[in-house]
N, C-alpha and C. Protein backbone atom coordinates (compact mmCIF):
# COMPACT_ATOMS: atom_id res chain seq x y z
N UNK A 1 -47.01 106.39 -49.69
CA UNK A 1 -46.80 105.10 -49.04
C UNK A 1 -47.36 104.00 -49.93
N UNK A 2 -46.48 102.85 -49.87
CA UNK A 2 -46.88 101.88 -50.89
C UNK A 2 -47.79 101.07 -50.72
N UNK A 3 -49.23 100.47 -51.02
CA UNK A 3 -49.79 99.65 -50.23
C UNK A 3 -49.12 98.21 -50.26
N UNK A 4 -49.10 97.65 -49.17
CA UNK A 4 -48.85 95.89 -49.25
C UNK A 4 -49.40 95.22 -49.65
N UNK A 5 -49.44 94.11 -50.40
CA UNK A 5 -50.49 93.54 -51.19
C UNK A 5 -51.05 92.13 -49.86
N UNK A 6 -51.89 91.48 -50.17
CA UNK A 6 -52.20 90.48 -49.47
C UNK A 6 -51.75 89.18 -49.38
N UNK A 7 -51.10 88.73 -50.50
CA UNK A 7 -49.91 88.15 -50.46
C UNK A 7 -48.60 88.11 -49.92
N UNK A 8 -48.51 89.81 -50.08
CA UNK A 8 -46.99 89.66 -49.13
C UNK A 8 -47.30 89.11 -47.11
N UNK A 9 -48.28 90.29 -47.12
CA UNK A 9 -49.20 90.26 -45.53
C UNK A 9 -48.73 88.65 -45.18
N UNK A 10 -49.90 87.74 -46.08
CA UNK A 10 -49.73 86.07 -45.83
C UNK A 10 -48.53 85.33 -45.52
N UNK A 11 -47.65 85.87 -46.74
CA UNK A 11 -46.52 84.63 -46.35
C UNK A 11 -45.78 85.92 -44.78
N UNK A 12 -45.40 86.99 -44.98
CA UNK A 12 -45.18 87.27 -43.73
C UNK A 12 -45.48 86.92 -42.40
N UNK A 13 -46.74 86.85 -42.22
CA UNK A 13 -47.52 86.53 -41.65
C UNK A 13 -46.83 84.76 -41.31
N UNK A 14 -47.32 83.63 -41.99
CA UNK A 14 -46.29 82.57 -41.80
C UNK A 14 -45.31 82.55 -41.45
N UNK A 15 -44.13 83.37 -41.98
CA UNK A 15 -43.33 83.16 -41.83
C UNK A 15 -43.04 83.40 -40.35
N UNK A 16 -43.41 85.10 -39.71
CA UNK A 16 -43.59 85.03 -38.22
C UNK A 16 -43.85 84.06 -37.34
N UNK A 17 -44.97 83.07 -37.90
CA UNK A 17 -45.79 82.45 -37.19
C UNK A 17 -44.93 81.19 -37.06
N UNK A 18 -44.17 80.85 -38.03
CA UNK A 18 -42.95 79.87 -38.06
C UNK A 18 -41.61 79.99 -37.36
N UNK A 19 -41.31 81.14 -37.07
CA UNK A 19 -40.45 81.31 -36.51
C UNK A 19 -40.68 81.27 -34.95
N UNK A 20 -41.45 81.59 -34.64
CA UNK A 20 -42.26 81.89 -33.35
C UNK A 20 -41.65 80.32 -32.61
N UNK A 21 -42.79 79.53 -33.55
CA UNK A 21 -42.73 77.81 -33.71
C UNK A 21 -41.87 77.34 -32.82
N UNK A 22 -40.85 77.72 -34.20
CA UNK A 22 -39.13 77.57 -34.14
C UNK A 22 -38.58 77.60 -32.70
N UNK A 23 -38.62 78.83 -32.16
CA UNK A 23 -38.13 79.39 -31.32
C UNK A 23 -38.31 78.75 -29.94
N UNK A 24 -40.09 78.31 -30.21
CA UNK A 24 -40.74 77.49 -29.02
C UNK A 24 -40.48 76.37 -28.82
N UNK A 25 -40.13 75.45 -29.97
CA UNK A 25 -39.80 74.14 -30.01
C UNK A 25 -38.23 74.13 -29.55
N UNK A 26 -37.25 74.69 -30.27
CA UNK A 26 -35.77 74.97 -29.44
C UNK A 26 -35.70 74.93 -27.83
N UNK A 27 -36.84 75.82 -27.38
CA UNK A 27 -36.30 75.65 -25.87
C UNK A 27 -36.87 74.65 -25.46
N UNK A 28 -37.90 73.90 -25.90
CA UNK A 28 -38.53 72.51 -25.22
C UNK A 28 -37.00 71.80 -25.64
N UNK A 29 -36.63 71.44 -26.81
CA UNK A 29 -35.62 70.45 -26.89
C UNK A 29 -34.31 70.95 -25.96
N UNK A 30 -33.95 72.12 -25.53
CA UNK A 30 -32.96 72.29 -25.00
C UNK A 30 -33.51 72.03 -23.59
N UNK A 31 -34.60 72.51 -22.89
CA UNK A 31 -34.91 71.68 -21.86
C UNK A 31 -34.57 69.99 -21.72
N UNK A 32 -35.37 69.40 -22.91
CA UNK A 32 -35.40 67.98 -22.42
C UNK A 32 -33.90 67.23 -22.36
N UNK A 33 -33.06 67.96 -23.43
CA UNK A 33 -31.46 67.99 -23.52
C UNK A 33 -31.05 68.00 -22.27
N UNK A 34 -31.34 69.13 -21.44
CA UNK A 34 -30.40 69.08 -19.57
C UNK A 34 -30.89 68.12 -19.01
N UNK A 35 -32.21 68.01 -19.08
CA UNK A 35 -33.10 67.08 -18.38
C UNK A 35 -32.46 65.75 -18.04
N UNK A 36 -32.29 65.30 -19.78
CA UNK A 36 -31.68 63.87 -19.88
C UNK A 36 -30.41 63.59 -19.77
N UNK A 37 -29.85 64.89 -19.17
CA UNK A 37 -28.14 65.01 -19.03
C UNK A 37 -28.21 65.05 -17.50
N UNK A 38 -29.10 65.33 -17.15
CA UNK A 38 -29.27 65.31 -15.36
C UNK A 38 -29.65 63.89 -14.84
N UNK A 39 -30.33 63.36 -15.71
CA UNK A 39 -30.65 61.66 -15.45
C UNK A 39 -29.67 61.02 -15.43
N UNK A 40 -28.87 61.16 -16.69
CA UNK A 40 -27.74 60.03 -16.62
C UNK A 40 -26.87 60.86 -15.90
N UNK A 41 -26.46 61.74 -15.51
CA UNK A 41 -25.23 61.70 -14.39
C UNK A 41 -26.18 61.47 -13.05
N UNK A 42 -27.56 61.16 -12.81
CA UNK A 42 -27.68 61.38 -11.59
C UNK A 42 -28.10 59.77 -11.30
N UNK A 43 -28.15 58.96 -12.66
CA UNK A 43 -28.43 57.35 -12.57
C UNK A 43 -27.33 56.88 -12.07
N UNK A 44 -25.85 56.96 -11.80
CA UNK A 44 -24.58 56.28 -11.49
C UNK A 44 -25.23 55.01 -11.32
N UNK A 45 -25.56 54.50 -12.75
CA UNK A 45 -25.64 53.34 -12.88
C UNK A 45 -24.47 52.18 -13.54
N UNK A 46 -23.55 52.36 -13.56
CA UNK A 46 -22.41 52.17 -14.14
C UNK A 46 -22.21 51.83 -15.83
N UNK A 47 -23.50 52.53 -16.43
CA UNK A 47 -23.51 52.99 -17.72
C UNK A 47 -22.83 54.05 -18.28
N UNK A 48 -22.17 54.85 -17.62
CA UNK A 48 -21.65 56.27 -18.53
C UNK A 48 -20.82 56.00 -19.36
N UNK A 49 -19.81 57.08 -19.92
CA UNK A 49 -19.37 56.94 -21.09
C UNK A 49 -17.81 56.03 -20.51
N UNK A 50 -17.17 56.63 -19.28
CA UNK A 50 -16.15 55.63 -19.00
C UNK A 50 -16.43 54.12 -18.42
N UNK A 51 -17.44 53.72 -18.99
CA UNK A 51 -18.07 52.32 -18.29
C UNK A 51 -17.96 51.81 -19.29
N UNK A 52 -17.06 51.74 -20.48
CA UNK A 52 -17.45 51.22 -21.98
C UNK A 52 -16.40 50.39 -22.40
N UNK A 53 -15.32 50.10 -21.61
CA UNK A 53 -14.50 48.89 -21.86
C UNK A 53 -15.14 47.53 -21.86
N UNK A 54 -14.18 47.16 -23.30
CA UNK A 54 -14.84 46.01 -23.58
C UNK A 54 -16.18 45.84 -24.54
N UNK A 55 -16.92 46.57 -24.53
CA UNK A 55 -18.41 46.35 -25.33
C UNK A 55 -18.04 47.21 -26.67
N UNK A 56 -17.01 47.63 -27.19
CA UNK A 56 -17.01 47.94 -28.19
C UNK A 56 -15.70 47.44 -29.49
């Protein structure tokens, strides 16, 4: 069996630890994504996207 050196261990090690990150931060942004998709359809403030005649 080959030993692993301590270098490889490290960046492995990161790299797990980055992905992890990754993974954790994705579902916060896909949360806050519905979140703010639940606001504006639930503001019927007559801002949505067919409210845009004229201002452009």
């Amino acid at each position: 069996m080959e030993k692993v050196t301590k270098e490889y261990l490290l960046l492995f090690n990161a790299i797990t630890d980055a992905e992890e990150t990754l993974r954790r931060l994705q579902g916060e942004l896909m949360m806050a994504q519905q979140r703010a998709e639940e606001l504006f359809l639930d503001s019927g403030d007559g801002t949505g996207p067919g409210d845009c005649r004229g201002r452009i």
